[in-house]
Protein backbone atom coordinates (compact mmCIF):
# COMPACT_ATOMS: atom_id res chain seq x y z
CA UNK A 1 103.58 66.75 110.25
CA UNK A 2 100.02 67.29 111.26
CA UNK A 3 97.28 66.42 109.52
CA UNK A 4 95.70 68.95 107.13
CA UNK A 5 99.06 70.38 106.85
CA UNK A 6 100.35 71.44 102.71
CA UNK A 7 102.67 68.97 102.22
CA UNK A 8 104.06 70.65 99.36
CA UNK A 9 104.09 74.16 97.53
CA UNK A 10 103.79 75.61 93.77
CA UNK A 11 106.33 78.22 93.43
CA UNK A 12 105.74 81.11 91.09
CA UNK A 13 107.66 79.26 88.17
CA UNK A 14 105.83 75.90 88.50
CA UNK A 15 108.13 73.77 90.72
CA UNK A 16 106.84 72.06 93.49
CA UNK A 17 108.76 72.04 96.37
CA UNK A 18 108.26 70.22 100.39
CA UNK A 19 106.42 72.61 102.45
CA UNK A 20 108.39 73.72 105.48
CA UNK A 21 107.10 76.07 108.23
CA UNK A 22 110.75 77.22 109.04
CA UNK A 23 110.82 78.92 105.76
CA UNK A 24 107.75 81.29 107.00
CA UNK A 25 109.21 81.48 110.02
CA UNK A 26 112.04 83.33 108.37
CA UNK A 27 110.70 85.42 106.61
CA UNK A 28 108.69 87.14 109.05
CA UNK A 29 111.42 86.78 111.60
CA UNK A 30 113.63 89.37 108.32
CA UNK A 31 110.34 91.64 108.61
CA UNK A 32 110.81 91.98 112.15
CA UNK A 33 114.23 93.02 112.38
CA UNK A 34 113.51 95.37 109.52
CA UNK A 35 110.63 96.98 111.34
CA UNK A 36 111.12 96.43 115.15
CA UNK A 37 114.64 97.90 115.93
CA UNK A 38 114.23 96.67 119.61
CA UNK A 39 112.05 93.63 118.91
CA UNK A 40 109.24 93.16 122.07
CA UNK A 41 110.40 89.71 122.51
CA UNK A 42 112.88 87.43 121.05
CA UNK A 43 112.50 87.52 117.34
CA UNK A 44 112.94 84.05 116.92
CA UNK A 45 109.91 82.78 118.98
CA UNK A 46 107.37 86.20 117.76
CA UNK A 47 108.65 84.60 114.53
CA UNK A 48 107.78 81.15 115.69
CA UNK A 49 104.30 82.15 117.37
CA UNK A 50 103.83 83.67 113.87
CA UNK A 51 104.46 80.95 111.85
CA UNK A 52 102.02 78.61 114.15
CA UNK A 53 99.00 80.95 113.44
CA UNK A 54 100.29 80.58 109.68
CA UNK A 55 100.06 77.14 109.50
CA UNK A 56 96.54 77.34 111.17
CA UNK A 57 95.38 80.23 108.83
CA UNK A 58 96.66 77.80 105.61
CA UNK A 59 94.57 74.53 107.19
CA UNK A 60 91.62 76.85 107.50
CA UNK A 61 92.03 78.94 104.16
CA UNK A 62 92.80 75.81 101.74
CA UNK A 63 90.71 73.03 103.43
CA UNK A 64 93.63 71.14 104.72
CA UNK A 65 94.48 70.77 100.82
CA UNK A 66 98.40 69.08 100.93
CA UNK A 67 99.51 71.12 97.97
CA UNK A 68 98.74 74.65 97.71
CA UNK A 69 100.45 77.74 95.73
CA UNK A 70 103.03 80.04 97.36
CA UNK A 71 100.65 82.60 96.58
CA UNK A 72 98.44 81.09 99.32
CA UNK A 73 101.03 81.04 101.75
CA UNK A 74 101.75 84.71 101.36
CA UNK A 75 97.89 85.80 102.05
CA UNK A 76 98.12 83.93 104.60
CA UNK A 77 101.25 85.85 106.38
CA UNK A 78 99.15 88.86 105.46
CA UNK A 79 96.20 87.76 107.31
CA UNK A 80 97.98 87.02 110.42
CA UNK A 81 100.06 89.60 110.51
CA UNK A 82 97.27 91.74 110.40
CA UNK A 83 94.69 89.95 112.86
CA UNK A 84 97.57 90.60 115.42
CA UNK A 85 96.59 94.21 115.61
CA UNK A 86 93.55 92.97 117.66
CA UNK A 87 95.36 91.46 120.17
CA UNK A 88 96.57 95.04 121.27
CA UNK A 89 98.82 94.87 124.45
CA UNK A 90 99.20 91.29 123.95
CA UNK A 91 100.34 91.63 120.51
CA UNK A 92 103.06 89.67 119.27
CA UNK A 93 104.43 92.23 117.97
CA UNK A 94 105.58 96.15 119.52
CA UNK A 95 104.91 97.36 115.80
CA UNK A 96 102.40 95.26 114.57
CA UNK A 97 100.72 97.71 112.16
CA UNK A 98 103.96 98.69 110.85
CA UNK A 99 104.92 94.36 110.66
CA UNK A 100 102.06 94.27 108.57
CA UNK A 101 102.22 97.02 105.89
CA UNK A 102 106.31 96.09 105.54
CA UNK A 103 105.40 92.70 104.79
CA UNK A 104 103.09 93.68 102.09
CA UNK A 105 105.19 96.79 100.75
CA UNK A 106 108.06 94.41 100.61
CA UNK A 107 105.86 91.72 98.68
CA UNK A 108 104.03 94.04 96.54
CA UNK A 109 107.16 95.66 95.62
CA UNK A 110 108.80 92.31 94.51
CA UNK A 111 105.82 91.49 92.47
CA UNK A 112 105.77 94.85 90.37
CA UNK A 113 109.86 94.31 89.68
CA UNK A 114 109.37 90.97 88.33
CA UNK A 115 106.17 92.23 85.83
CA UNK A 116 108.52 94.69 84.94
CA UNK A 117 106.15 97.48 86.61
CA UNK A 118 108.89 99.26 88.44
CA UNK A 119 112.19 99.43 87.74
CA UNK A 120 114.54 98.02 90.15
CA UNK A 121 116.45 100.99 91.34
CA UNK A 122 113.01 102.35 91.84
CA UNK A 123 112.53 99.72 94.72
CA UNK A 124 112.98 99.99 98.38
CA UNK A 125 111.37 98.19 101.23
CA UNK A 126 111.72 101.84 102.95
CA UNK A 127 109.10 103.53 101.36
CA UNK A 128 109.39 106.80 103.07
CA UNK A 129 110.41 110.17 101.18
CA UNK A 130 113.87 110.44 103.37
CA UNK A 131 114.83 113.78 102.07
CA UNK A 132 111.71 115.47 103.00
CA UNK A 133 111.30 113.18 105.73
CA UNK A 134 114.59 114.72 107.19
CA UNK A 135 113.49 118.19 105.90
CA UNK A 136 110.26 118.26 108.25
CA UNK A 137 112.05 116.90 110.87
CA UNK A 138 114.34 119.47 110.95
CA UNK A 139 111.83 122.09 110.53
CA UNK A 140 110.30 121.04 113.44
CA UNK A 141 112.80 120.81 115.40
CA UNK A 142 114.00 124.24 114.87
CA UNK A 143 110.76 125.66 115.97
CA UNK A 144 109.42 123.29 118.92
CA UNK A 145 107.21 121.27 117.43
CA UNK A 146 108.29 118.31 117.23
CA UNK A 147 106.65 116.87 120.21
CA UNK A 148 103.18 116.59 122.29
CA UNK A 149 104.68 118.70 124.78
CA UNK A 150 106.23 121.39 122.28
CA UNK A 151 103.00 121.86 120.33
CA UNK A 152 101.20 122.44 123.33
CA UNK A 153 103.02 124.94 124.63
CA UNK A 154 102.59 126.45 120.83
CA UNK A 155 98.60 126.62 121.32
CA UNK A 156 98.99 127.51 124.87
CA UNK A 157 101.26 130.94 124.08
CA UNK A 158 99.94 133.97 122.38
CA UNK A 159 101.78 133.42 119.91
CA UNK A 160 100.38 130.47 118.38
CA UNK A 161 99.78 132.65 114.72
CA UNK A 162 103.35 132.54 114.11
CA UNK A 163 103.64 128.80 113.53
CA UNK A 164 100.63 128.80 111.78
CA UNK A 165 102.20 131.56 109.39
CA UNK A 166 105.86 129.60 109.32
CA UNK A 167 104.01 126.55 108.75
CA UNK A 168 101.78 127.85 106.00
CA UNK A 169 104.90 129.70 104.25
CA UNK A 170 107.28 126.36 104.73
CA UNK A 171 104.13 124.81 102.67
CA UNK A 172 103.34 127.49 99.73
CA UNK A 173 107.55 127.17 99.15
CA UNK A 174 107.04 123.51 98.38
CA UNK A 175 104.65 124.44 95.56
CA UNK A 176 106.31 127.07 94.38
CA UNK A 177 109.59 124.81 93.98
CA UNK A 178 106.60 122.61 91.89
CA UNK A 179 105.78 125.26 89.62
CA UNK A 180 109.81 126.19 88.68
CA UNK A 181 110.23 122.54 88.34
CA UNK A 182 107.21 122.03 85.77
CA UNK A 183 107.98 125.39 84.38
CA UNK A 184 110.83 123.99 82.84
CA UNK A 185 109.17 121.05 80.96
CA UNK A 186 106.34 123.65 79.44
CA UNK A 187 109.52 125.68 78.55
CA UNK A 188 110.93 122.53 76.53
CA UNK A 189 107.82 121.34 75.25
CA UNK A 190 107.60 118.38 76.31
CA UNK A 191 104.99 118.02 79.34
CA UNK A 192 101.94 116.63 77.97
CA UNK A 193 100.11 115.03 81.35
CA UNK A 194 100.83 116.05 84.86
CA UNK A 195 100.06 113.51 88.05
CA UNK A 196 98.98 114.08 91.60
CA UNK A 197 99.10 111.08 93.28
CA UNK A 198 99.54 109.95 97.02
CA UNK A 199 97.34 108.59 99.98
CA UNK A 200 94.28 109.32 100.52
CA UNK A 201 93.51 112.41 102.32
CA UNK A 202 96.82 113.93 101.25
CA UNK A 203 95.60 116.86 100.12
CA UNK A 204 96.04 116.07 96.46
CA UNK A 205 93.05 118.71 95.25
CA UNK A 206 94.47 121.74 97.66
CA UNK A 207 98.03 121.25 96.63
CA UNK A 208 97.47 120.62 92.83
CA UNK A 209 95.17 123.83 92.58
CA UNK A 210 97.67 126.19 94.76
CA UNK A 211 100.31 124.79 92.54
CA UNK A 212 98.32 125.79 89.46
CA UNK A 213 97.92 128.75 91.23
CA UNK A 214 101.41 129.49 90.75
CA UNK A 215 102.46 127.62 87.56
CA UNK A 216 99.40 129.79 85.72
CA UNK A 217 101.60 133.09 86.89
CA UNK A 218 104.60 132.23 85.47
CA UNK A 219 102.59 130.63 82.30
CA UNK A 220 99.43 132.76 81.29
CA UNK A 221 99.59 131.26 77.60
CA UNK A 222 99.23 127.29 79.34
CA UNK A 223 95.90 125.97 80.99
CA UNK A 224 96.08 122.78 83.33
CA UNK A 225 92.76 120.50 82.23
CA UNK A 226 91.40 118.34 84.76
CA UNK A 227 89.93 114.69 83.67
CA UNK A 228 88.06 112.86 86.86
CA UNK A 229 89.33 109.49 86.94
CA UNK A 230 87.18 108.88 89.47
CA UNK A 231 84.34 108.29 86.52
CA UNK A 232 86.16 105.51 85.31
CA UNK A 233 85.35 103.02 88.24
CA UNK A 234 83.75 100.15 86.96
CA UNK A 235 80.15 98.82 88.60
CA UNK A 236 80.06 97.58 92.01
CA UNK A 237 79.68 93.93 91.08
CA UNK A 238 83.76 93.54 89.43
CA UNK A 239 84.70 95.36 93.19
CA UNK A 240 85.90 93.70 95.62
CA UNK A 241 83.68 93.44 99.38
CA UNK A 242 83.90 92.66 102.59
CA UNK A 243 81.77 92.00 105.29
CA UNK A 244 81.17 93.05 109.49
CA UNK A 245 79.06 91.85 112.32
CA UNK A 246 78.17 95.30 114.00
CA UNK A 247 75.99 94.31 116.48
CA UNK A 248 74.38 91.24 114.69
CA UNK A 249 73.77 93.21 111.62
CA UNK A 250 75.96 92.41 108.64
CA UNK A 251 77.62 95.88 106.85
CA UNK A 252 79.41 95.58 103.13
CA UNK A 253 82.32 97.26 103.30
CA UNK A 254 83.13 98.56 99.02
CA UNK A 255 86.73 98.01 98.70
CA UNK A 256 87.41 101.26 96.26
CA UNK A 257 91.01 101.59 97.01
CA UNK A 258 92.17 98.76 94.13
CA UNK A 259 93.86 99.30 90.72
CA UNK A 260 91.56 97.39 88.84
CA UNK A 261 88.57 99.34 90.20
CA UNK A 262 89.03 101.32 87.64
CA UNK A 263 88.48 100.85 83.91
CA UNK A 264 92.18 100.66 82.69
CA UNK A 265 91.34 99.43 79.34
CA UNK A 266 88.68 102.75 78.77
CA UNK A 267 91.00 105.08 80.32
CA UNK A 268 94.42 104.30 78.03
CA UNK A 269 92.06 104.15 75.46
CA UNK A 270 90.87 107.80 76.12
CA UNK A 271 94.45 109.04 76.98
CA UNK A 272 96.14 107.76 73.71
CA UNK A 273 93.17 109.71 72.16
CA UNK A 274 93.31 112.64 74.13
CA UNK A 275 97.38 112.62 73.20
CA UNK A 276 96.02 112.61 69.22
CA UNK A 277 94.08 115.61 69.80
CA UNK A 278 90.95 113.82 69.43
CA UNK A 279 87.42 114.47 71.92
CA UNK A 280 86.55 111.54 73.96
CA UNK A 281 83.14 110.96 75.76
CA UNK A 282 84.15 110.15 79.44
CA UNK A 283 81.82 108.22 81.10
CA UNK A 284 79.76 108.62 84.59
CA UNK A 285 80.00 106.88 87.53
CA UNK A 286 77.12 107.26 89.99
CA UNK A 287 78.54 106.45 93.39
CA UNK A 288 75.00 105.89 95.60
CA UNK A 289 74.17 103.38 93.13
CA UNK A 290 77.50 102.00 92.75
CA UNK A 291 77.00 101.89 88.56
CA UNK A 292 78.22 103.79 85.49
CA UNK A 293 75.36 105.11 84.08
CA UNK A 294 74.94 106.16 80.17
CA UNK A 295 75.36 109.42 80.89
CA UNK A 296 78.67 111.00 78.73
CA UNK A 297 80.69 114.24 79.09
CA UNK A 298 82.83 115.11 76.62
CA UNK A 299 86.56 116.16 76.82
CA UNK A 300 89.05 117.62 74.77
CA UNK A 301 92.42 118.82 75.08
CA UNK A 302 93.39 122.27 73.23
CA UNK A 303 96.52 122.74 71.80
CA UNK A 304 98.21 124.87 74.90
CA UNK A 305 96.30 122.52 77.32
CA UNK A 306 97.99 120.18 79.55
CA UNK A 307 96.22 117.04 81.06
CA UNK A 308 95.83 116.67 84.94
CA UNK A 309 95.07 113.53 86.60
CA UNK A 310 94.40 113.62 90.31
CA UNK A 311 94.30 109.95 91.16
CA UNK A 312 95.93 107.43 93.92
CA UNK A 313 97.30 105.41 91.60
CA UNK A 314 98.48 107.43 89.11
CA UNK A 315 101.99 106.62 89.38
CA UNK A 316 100.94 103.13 88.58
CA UNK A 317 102.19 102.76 85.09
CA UNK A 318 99.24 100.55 83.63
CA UNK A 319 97.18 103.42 84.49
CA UNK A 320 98.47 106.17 82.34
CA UNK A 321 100.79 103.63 79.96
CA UNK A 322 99.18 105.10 76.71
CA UNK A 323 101.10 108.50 77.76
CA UNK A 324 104.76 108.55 77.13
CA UNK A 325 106.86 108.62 79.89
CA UNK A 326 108.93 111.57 79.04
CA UNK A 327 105.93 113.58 78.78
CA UNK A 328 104.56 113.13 82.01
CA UNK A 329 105.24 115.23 85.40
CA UNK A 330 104.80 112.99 88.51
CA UNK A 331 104.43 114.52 91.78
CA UNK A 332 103.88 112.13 95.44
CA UNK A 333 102.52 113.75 97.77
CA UNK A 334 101.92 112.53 101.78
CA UNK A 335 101.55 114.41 105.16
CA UNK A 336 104.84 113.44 107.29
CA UNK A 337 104.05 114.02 110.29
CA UNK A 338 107.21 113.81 112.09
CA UNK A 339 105.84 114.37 116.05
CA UNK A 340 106.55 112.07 119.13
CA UNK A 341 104.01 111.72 121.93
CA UNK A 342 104.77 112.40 125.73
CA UNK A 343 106.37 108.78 125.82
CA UNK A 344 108.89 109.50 123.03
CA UNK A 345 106.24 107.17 120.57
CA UNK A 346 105.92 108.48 117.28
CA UNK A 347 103.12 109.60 115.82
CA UNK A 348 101.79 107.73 112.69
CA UNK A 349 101.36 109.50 109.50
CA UNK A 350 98.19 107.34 108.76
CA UNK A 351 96.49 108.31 111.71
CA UNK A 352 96.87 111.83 110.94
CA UNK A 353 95.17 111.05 107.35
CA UNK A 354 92.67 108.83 109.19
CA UNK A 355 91.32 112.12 111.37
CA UNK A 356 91.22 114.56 107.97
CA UNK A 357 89.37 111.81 106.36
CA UNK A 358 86.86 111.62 109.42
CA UNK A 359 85.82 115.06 109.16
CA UNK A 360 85.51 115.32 105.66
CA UNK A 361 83.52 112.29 105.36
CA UNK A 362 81.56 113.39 107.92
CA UNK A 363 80.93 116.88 106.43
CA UNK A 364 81.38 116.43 102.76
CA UNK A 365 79.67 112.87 102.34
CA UNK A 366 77.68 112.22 105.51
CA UNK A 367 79.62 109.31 106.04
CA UNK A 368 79.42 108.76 109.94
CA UNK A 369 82.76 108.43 111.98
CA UNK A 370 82.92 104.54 112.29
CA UNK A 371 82.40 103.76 108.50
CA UNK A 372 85.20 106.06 107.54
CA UNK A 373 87.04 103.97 110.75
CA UNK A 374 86.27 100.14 110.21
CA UNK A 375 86.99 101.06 106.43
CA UNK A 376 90.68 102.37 107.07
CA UNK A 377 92.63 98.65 107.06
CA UNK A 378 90.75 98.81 103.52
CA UNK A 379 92.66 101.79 102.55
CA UNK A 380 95.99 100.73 104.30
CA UNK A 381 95.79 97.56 101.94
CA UNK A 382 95.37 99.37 98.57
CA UNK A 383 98.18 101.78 99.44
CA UNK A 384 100.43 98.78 98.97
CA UNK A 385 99.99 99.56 95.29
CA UNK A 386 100.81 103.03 95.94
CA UNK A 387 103.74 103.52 97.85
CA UNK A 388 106.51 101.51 96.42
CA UNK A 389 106.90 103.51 93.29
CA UNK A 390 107.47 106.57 96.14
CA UNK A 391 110.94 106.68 94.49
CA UNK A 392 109.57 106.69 91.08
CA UNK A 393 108.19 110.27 91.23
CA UNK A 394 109.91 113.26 89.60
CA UNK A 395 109.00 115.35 92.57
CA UNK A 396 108.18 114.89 96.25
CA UNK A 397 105.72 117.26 98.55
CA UNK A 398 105.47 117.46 102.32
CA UNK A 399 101.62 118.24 103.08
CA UNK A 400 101.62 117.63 106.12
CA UNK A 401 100.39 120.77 108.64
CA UNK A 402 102.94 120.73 111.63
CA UNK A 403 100.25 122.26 113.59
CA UNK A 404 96.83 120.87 112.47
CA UNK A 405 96.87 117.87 115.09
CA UNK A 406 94.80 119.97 118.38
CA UNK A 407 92.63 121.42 115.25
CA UNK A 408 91.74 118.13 114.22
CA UNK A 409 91.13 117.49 117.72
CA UNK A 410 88.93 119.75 118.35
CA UNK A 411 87.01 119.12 115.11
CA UNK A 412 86.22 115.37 116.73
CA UNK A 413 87.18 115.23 120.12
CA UNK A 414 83.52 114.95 121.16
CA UNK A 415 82.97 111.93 118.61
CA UNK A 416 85.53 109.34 119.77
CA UNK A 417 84.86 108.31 122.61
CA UNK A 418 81.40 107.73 122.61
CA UNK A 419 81.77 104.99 119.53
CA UNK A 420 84.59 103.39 121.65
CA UNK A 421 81.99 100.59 123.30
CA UNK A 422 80.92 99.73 120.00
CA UNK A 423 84.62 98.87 118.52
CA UNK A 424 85.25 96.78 121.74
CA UNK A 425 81.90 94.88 121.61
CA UNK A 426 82.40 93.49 117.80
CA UNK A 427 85.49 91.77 116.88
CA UNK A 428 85.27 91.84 113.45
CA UNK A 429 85.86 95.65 113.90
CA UNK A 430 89.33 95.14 115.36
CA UNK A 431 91.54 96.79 112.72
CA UNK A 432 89.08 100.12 113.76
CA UNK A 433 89.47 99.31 117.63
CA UNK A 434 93.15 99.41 117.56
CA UNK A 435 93.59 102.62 115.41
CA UNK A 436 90.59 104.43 117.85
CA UNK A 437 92.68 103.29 120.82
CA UNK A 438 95.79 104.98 119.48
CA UNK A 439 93.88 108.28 118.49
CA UNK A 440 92.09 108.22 121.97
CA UNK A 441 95.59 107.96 123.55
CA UNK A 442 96.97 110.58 121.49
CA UNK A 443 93.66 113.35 122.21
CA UNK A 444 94.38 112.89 125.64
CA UNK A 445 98.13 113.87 125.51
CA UNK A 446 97.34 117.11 123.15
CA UNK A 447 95.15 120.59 123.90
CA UNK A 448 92.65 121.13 122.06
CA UNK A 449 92.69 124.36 119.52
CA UNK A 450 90.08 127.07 120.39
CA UNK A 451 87.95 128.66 117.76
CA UNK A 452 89.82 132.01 118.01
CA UNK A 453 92.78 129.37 116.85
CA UNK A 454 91.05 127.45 113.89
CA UNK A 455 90.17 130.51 113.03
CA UNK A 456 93.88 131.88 111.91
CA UNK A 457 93.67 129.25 109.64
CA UNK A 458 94.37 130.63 106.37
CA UNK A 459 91.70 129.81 103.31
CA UNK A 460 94.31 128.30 101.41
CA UNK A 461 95.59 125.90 103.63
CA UNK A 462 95.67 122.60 102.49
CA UNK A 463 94.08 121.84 106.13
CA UNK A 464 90.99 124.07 104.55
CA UNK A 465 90.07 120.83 102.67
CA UNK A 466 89.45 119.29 105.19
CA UNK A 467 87.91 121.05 108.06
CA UNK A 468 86.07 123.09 105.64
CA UNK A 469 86.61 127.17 104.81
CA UNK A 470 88.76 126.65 101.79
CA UNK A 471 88.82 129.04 98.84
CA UNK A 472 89.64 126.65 96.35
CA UNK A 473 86.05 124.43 97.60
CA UNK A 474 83.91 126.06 99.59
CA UNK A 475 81.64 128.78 98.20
């Protein structure tokens, strides 16, 4: 063995065991095969090739140190795994995004079983919704839009309206199946706390208030009360940061997208209140300066009132834990964007988040295009704590718009390629390079939605959030 190499490891119960590179080497080489259904090479050696940069990453990490934690070892799979998005058609890998977030779904996953954080029937390395999954595949199928090609010849026809109105109708039905679903809870009194959770830029605010929409026809006598736990987030100093050379300047990156961001110990401690009847004085968060100031609101839930909690993370159950399960409504949401390109590749459903994002960053926050870009691996890596407990939610919603992509196009088609140069002239933007390089190839394969076309976008879309017009934001 080389020098600097562990020589032995700490497993998670205290043993210490030999180190041995083969082990890594096969467990990436079982990610593969999950992921990669024709594998770009022979599995064995990307394994292999994997497990080198491994080994490299550990002498680097741990300062050659010759016994190290199996924790260690694991950040460093991540960290390789990842870095190999950069190397782009000399990846090791033909999925090495996907490589990547399986690896950490499938560790993540593990990790919340044994804390006895999700149950183990809730647990699949497969995160995806299947039913709807196989619903909105379907559904496009049925009405040509399931590829490049098809949804061009959509926005090149006359007839473009009528998907919009199929899509929009295929959309309001989901939330209407929401509202008979929660119906029936308020009917046996027992919902006390409904949850909106999914990735960002889901749509979580659009869908939850058109669902509302809905649920407050059928139930005059019940009001849905919103708390923001985006007030809980604690100062800037507990977050976690990163760092980027752009252009021999160094940017902080905020890393937002974490669990313990938040305040868990304040918020349970408000919810168990709020479940006595009691007010509590929620607190403000001031997001330029990154601080919760002393400013309070306070909050109150009447007696026909039923708590709402728009959050990420709010299937987590450490978030919400002082609510009894069986009087909470949990409802995952995600766009599935089931769409191959020109050359039969599929279309990734983050990418499709990553362009709604973009524009309303851009024209709700003022965040320019390539911070909302170089932040995105950021956002990939907290969804880790999102999407395994997928298959822990009571309910399941499609948001995805099977028409919005040559919208969103035409929203930023002028704004890519111009920031291109910079991506390829700063390595430590790589993650952002890769994704742009994707999105570039994909604008170029789609038309591009006319004005006359956004324009038959209905005000309560759940695209409205995003590309502005919506009745349920804009005034």
């Amino acid at each position: 063995m080389s020098s600097g190499t562990p020589r032995t490891i700490i497993k998670r119960n205290g043993d210490v065991v030999p180190f041995d590179k083969a082990r890594i080497q096969y467990v990436i080489k079982k990610a593969i095969l999950a992921v990669e259904k024709s594998p770009k090479m022979d599995p064995e050696r990307e394994a292999g090739r994997f497990a080198d940069d491994v080994v490299a990453e550990l002498k680097r990490a741990c300062a050659s140190a010759e016994t190290i934690h199996v924790e260690n070892v694991q950040d460093a799979i991540v960290q390789v795994l990842h870095r190999d998005l950069g190397r782009g058609e000399d990846s090791y890998s033909s999925k090495p995004e996907s490589l990547w977030m399986a690896y950490m779904l499938y560790r993540e996953g593990h990790c919340l079983v044994r804390n006895g954080q999700l149950k183990p029937e809730h647990f699949s390395p497969d995160t995806r919704p299947k039913e709807r999954l196989e619903e909105r595949r379907k559904w496009n199928l049925e009405h040509g839009c399931d590829t490049t090609k098809g949804l061009n010849s959509w926005f090149k026809s006359r007839y473009v309206a009528e998907l919009i109105r199929a899509a929009e109708k295929r959309s309001t039905d989901q939330l209407i199946e929401v509202a008979h679903r929660v119906g029936d809870l308020i009917d046996e009194g027992r919902l006390r706390a409904m949850m909106i959770t999914g990735p960002t830029s889901s749509g979580k605010t659009s869908t939850s208030r058109k669902a509302l929409r809905y649920l407050s026809e059928a139930h005059p006598d019940v009001r849905f009360k919103a708390l923001e736990v985006d007030m809980y987030f604690r100062d800037n100093r507990y977050t976690e940061k990163f760092h980027y050379n752009v252009d021999g300047r160094m940017i902080e990156d905020i890393n937002f997208e974490l669990p313990e961001t938040y305040d868990i110990a304040l918020l349970n401690e408000h919810l168990a209140a709020l479940m006595r009847g009691e007010t509590v004085m929620v607190p403000h968060y001031d997001f330029r300066q990154g601080i919760r100031t002393q400013r309070t609101t306070p909050f109150r839930l009447g007696r026909d009132e039923v708590l709402l909690l728009d959050c990420m993370h709010a299937l987590s159950p450490q978030l919400t834990e002082a609510i009894p399960a069986e009087n909470k409504f949990k409802l995952y949401i995600e766009p599935l964007t089931v769409l191959s390109d020109h050359d039969g590749r599929p279309v990734y459903f983050t990418d499709v988040r990553l362009l709604r994002r973009m524009i309303r960053d851009v024209r709700t926050r003022g965040y320019p295009i390539p911070n909302t870009l170089w932040h995105w691996h950021l956002v990939r890596k907290g969804e880790r704590f999102i999407l395994p407990y997928v298959h822990s939610a009571d309910m399941v919603v499609d948001t995805g718009i099977p028409y919005e992509l040559p919208i969103l196009k035409a929203r930023l088609r002028d704004e890519m390629l111009p920031i291109l140069p910079l991506f390829q002239r700063n390595p430590d933007l790589f993650d952002g390079h890769a994704r742009l390089r994707r999105i570039l190839r994909l604008f170029r394969q789609l038309r591009n939605a006319t004005e006359g076309q956004v324009s038959l976008v209905p005000p309560d879309s759940i695209l409205r959030e995003f590309i502005g017009g919506s009745e349920f934001f804009d005034k």
